[in-house]
PDB file of N, CA and C in Angstrom:
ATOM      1  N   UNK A   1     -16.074-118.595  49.590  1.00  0.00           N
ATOM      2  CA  UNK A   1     -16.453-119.807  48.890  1.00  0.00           C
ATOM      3  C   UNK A   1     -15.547-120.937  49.366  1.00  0.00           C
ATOM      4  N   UNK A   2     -16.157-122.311  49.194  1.00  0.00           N
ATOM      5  CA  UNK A   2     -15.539-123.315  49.835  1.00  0.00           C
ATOM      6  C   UNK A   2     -14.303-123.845  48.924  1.00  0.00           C
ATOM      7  N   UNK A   3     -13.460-124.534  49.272  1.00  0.00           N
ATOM      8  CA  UNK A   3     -13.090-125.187  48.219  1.00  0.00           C
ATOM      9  C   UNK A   3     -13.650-126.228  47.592  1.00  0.00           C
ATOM     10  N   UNK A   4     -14.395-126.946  48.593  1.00  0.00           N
ATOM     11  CA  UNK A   4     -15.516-127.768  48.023  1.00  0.00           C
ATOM     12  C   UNK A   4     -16.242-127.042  46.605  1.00  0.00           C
ATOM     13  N   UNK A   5     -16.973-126.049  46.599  1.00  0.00           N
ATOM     14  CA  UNK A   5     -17.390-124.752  45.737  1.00  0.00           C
ATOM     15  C   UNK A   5     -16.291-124.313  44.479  1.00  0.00           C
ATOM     16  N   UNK A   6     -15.660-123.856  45.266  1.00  0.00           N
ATOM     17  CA  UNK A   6     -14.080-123.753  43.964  1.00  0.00           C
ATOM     18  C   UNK A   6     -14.075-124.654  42.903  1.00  0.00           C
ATOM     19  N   UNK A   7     -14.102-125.697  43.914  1.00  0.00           N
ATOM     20  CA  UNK A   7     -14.033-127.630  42.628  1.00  0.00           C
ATOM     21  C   UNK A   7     -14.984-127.243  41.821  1.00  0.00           C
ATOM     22  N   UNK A   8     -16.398-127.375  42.415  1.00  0.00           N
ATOM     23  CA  UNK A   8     -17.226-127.450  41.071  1.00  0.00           C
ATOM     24  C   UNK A   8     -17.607-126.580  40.472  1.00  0.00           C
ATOM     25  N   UNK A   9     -17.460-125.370  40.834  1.00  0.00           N
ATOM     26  CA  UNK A   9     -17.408-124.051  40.079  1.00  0.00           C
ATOM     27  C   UNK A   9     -16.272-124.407  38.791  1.00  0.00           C
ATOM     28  N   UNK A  10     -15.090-124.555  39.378  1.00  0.00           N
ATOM     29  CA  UNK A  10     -13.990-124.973  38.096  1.00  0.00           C
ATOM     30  C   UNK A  10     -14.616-126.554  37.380  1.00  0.00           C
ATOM     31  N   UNK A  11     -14.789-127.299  37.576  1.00  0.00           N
ATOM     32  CA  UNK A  11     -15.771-128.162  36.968  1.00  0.00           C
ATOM     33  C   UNK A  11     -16.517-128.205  35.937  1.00  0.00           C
ATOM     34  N   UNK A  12     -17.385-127.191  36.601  1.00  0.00           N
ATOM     35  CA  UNK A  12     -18.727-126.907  35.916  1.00  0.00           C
ATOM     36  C   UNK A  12     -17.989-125.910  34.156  1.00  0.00           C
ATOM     37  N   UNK A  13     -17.027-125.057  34.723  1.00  0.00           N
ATOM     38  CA  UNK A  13     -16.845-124.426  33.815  1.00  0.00           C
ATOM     39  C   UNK A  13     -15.714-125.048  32.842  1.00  0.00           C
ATOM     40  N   UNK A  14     -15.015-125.986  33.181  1.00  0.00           N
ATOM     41  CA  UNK A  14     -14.316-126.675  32.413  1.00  0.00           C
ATOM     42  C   UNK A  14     -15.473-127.524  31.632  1.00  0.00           C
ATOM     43  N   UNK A  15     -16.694-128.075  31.759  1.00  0.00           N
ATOM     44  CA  UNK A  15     -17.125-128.969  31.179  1.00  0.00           C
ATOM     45  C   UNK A  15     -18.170-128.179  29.991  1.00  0.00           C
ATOM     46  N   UNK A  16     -18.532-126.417  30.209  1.00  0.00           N
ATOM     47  CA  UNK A  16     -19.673-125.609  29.469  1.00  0.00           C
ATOM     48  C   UNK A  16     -18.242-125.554  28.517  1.00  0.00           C
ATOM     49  N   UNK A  17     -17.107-125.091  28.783  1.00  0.00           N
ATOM     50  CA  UNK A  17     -15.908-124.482  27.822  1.00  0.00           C
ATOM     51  C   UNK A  17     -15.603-125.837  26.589  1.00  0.00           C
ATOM     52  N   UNK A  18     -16.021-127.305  27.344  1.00  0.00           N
ATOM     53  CA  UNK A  18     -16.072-128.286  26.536  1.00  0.00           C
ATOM     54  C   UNK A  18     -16.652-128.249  25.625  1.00  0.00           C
ATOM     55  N   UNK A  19     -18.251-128.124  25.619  1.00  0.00           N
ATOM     56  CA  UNK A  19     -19.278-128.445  25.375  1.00  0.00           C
ATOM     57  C   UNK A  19     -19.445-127.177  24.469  1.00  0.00           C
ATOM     58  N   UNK A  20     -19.264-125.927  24.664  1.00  0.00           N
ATOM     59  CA  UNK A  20     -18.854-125.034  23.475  1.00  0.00           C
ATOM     60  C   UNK A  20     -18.153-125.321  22.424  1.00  0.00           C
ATOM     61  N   UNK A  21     -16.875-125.842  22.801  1.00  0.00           N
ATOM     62  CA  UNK A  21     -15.966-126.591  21.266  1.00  0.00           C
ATOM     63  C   UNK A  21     -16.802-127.134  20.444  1.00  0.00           C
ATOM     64  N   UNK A  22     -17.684-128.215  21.288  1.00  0.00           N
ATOM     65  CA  UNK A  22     -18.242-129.162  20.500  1.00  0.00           C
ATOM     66  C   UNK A  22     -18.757-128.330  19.610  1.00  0.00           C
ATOM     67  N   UNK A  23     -20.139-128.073  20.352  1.00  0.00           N
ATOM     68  CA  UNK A  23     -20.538-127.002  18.944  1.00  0.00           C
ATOM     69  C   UNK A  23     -19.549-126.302  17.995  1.00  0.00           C
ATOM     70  N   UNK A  24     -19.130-125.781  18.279  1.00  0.00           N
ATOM     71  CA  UNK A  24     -17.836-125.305  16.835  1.00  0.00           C
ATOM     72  C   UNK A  24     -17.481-126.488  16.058  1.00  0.00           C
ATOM     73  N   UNK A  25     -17.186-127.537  16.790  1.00  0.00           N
ATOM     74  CA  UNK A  25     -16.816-128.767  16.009  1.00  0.00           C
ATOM     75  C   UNK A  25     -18.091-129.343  15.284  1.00  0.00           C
ATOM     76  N   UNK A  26     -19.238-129.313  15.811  1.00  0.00           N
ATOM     77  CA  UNK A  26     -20.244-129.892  15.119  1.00  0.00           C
ATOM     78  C   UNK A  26     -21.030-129.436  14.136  1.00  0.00           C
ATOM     79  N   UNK A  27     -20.599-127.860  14.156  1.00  0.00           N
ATOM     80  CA  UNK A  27     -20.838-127.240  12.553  1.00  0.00           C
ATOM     81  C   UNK A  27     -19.834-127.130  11.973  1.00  0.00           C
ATOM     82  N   UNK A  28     -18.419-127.322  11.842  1.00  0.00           N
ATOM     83  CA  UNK A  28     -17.769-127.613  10.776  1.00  0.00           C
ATOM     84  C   UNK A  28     -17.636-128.963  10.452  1.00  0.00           C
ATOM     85  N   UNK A  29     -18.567-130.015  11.072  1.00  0.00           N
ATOM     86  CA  UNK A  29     -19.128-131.622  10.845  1.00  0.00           C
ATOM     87  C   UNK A  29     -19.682-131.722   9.659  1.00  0.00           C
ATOM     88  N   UNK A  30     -20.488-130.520   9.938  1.00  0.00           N
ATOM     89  CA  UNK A  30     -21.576-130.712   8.848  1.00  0.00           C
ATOM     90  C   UNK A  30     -21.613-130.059   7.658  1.00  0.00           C
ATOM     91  N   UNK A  31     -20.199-129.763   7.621  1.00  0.00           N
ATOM     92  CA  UNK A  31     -19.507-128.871   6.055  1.00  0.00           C
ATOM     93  C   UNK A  31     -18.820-130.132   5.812  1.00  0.00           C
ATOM     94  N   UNK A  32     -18.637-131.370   6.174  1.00  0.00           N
ATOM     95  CA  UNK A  32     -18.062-132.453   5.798  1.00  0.00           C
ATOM     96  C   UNK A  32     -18.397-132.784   4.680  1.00  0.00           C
ATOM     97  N   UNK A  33     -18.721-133.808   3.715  1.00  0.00           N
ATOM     98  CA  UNK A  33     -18.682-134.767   2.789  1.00  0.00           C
ATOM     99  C   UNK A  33     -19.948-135.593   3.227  1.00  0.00           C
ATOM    100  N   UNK A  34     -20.816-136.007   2.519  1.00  0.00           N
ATOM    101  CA  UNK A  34     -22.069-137.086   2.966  1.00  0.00           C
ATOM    102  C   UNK A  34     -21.465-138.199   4.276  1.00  0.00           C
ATOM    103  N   UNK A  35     -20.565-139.003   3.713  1.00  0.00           N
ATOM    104  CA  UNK A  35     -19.930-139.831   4.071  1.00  0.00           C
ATOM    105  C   UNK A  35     -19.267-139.661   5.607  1.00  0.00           C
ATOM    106  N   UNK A  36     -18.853-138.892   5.681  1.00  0.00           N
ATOM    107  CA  UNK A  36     -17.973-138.276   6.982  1.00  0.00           C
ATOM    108  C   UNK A  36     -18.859-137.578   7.674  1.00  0.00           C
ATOM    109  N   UNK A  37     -19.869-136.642   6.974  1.00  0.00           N
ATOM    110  CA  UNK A  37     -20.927-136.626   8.122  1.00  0.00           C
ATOM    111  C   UNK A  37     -21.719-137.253   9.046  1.00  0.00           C
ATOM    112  N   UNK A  38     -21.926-138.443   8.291  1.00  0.00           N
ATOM    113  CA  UNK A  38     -22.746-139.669   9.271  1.00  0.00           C
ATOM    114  C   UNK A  38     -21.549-139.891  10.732  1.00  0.00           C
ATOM    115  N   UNK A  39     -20.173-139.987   9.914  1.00  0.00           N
ATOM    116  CA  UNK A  39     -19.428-140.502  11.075  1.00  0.00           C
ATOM    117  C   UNK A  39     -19.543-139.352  12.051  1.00  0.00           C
ATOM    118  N   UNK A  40     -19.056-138.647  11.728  1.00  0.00           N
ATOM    119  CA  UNK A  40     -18.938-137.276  12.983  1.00  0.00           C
ATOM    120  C   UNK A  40     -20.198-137.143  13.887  1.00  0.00           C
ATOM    121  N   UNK A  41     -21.424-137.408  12.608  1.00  0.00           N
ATOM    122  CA  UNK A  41     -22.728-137.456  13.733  1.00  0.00           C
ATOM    123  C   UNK A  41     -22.886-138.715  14.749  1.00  0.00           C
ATOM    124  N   UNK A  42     -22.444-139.395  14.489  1.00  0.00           N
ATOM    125  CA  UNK A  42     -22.252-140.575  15.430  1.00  0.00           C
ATOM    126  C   UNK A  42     -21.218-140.388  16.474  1.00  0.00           C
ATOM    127  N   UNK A  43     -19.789-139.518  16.186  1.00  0.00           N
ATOM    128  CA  UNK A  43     -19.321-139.846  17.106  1.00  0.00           C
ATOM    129  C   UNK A  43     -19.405-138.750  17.788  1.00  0.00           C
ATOM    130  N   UNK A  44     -20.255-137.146  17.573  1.00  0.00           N
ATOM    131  CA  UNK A  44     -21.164-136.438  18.053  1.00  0.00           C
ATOM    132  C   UNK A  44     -21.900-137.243  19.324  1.00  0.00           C
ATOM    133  N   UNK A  45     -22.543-138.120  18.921  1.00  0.00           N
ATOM    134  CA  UNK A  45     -23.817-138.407  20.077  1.00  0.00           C
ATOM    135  C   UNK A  45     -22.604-139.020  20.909  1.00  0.00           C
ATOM    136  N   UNK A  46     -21.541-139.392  21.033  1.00  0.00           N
ATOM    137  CA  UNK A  46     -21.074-140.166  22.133  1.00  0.00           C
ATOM    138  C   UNK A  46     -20.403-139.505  22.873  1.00  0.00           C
ATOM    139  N   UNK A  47     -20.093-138.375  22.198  1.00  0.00           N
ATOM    140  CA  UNK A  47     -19.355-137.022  23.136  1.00  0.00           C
ATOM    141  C   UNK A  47     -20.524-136.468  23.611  1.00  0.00           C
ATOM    142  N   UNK A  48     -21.569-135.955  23.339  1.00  0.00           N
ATOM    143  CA  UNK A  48     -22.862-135.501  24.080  1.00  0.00           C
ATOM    144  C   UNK A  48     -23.086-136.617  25.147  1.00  0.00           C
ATOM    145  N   UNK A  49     -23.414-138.096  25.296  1.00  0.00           N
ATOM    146  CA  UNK A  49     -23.693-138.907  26.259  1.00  0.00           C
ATOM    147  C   UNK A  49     -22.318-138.971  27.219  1.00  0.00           C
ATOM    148  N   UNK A  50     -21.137-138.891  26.815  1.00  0.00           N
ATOM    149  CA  UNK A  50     -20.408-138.656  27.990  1.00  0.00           C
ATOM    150  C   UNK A  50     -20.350-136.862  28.420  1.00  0.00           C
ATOM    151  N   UNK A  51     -20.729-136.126  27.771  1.00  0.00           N
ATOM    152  CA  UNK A  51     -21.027-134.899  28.068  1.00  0.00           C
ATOM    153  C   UNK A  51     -22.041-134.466  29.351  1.00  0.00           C
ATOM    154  N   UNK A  52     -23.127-135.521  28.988  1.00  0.00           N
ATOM    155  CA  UNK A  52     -24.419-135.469  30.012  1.00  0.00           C
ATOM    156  C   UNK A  52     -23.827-136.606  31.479  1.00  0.00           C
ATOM    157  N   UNK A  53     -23.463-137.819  30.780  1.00  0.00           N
ATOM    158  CA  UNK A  53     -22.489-138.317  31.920  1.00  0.00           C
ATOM    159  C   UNK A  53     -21.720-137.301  33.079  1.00  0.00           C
ATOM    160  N   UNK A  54     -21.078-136.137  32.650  1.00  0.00           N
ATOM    161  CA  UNK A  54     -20.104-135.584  33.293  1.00  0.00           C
ATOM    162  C   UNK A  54     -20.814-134.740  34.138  1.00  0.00           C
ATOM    163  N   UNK A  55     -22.035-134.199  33.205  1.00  0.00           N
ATOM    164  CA  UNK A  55     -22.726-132.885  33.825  1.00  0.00           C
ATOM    165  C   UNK A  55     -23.779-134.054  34.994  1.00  0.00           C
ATOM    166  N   UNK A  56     -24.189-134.666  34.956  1.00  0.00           N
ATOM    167  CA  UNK A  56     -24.852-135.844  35.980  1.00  0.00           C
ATOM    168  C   UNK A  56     -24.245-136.199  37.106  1.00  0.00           C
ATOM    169  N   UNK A  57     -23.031-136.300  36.892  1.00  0.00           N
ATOM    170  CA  UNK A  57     -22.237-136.726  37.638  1.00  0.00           C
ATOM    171  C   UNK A  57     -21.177-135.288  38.756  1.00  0.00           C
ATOM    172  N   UNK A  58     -21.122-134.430  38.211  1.00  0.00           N
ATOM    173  CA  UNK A  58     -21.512-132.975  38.918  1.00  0.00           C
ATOM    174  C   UNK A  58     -22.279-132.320  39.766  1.00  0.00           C
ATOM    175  N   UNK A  59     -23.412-133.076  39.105  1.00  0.00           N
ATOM    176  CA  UNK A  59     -24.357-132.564  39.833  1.00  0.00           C
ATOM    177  C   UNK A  59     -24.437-133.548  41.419  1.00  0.00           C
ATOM    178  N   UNK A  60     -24.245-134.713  41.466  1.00  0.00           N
ATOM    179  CA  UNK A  60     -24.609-136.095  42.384  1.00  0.00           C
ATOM    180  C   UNK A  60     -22.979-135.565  43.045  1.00  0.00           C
ATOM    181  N   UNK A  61     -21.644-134.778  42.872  1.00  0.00           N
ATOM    182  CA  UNK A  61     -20.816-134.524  43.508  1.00  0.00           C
ATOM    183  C   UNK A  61     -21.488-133.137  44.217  1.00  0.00           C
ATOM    184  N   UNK A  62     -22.168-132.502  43.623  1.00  0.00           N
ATOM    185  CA  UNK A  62     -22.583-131.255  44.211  1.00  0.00           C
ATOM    186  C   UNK A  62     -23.300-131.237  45.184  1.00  0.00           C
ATOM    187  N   UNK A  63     -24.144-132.617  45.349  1.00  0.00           N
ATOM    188  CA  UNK A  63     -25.254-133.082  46.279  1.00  0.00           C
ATOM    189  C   UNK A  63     -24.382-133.738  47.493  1.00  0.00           C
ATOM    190  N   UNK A  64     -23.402-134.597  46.901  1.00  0.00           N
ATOM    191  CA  UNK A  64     -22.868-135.049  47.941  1.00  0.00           C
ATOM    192  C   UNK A  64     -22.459-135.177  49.502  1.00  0.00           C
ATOM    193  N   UNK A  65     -22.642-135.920  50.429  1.00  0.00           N
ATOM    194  CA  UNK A  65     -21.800-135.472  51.578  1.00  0.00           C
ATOM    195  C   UNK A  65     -20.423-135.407  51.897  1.00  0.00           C
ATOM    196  N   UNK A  66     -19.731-135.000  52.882  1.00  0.00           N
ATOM    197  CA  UNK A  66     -18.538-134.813  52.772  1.00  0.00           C
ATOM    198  C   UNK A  66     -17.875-136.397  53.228  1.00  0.00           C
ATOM    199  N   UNK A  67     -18.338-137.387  53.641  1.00  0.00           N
ATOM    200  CA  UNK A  67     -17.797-138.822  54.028  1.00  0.00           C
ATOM    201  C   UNK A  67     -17.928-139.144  52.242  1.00  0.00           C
ATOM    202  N   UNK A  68     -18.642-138.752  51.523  1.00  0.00           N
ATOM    203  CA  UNK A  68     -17.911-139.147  50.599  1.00  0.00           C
ATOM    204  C   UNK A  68     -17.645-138.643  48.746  1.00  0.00           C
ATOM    205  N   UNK A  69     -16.837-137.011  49.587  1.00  0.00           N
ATOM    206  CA  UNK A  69     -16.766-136.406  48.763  1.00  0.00           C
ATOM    207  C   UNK A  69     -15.288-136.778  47.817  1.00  0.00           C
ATOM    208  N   UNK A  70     -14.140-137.095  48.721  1.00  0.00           N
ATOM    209  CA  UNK A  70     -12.993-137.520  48.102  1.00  0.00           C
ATOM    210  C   UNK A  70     -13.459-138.620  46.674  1.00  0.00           C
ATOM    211  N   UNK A  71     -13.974-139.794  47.061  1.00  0.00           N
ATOM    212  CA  UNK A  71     -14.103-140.806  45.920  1.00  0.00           C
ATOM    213  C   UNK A  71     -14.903-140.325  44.804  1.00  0.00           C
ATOM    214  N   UNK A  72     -15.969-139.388  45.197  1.00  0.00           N
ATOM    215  CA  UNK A  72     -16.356-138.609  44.194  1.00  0.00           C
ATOM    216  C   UNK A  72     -16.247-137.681  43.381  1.00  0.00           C
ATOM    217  N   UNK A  73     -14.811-137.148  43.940  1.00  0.00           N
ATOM    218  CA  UNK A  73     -13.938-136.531  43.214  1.00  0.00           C
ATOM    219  C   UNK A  73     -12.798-136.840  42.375  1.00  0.00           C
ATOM    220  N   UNK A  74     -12.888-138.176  42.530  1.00  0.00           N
ATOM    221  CA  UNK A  74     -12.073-139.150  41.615  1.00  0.00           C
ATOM    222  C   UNK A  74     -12.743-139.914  40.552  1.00  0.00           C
ATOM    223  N   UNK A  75     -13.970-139.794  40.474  1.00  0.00           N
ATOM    224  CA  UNK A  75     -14.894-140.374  40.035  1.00  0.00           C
ATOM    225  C   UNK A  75     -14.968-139.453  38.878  1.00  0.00           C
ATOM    226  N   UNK A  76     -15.493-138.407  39.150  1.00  0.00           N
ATOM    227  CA  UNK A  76     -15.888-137.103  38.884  1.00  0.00           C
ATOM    228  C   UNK A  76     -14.348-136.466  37.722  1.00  0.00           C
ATOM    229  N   UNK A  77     -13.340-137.024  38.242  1.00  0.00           N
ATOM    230  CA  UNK A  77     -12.129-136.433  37.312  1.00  0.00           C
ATOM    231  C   UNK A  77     -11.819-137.275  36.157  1.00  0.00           C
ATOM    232  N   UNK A  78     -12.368-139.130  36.551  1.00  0.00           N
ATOM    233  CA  UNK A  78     -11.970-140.170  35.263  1.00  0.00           C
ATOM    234  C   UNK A  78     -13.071-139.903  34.175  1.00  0.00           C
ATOM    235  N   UNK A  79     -14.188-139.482  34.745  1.00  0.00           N
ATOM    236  CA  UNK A  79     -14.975-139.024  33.778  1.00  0.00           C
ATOM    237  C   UNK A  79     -14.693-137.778  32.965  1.00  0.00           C
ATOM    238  N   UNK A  80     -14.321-137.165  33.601  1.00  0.00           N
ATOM    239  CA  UNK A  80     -13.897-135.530  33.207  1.00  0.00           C
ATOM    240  C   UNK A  80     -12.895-135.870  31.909  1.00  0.00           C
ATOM    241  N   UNK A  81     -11.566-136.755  32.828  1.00  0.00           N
ATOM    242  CA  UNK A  81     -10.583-137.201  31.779  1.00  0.00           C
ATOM    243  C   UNK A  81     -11.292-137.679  30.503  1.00  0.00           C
ATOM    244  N   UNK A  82     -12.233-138.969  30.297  1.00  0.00           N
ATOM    245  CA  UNK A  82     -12.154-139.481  29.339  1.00  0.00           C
ATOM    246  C   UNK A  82     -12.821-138.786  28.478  1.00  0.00           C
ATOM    247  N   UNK A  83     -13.957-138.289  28.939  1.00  0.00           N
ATOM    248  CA  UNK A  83     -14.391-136.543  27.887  1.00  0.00           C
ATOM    249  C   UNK A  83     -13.551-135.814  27.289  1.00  0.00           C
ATOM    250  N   UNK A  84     -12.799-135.630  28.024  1.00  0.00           N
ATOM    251  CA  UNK A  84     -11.781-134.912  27.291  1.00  0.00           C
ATOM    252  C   UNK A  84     -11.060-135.640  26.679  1.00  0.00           C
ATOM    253  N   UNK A  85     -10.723-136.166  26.338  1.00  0.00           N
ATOM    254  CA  UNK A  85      -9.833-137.205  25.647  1.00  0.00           C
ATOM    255  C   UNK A  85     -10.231-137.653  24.502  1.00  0.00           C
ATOM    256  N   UNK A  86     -11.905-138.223  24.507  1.00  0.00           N
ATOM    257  CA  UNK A  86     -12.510-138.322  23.783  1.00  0.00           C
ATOM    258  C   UNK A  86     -12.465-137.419  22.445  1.00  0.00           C
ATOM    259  N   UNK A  87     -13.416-136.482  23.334  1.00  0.00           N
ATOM    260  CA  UNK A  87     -13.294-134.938  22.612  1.00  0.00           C
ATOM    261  C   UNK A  87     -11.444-134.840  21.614  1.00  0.00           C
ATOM    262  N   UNK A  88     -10.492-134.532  22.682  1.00  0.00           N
ATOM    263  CA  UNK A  88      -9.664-134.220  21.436  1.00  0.00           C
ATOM    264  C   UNK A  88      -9.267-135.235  20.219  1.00  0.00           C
ATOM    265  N   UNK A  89      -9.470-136.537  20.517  1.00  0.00           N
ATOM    266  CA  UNK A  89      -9.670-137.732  19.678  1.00  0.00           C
ATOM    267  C   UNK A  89     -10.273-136.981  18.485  1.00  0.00           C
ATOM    268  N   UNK A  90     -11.842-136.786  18.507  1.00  0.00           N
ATOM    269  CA  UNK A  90     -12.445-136.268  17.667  1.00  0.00           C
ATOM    270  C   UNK A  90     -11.941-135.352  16.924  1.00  0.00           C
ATOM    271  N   UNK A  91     -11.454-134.299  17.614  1.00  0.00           N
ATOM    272  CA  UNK A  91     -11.097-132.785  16.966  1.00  0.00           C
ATOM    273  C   UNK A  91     -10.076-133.208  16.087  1.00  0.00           C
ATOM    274  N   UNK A  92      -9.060-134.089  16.541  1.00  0.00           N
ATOM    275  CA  UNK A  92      -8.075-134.162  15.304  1.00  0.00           C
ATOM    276  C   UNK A  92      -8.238-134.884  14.168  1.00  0.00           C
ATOM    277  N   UNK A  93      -9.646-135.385  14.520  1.00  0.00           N
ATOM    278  CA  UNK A  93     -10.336-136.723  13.179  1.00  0.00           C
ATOM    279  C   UNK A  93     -11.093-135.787  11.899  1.00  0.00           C
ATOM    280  N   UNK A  94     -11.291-134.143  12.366  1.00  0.00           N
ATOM    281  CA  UNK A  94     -11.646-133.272  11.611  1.00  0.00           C
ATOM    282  C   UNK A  94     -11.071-132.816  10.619  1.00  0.00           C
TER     283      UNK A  94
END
């Protein structure tokens, strides 16, 4: 396997291992309070749209050519970052 391959293999599986939390996080959302549920469901959809962001953007690195695989791997990691970031934002708002 390439290392090209390696990347998004580790990628791919850093972003499903994400996207699992969520779910855990998004049913103990909904053991919340009326009030706090709306919020969590809202800030639910914005972790799913940078969720689909990341997985989109995986995919267009996976397609990629190699003239311009570097920038897309930087591309590919600020997104990664702010998902994640996002995400633990959330988790500790639980």
């Amino acid at each position: 396997m390439s290392k090209r391959d390696d990347y998004i293999e580790k990628m791919k599986l850093q972003l499903d291992e994400a996207n699992a939390k969520m779910n855990e996080l998004e049913a103990k959302a909904r053991e919340a309070k009326a009030d706090a549920r709306e919020k969590y469901a809202q800030e639910m959809g914005k972790l799913r749209q940078q969720s689909q962001m990341a997985l989109s953007k995986l995919e267009e690195l996976r397609v990629s050519g190699e003239d311009s695989w570097d920038s897309m791997v930087a591309e590919m990691e600020k997104i990664r970052d702010a998902f994640v970031h996002s995400f633990k934002y959330f988790k500790s708002q639980l």
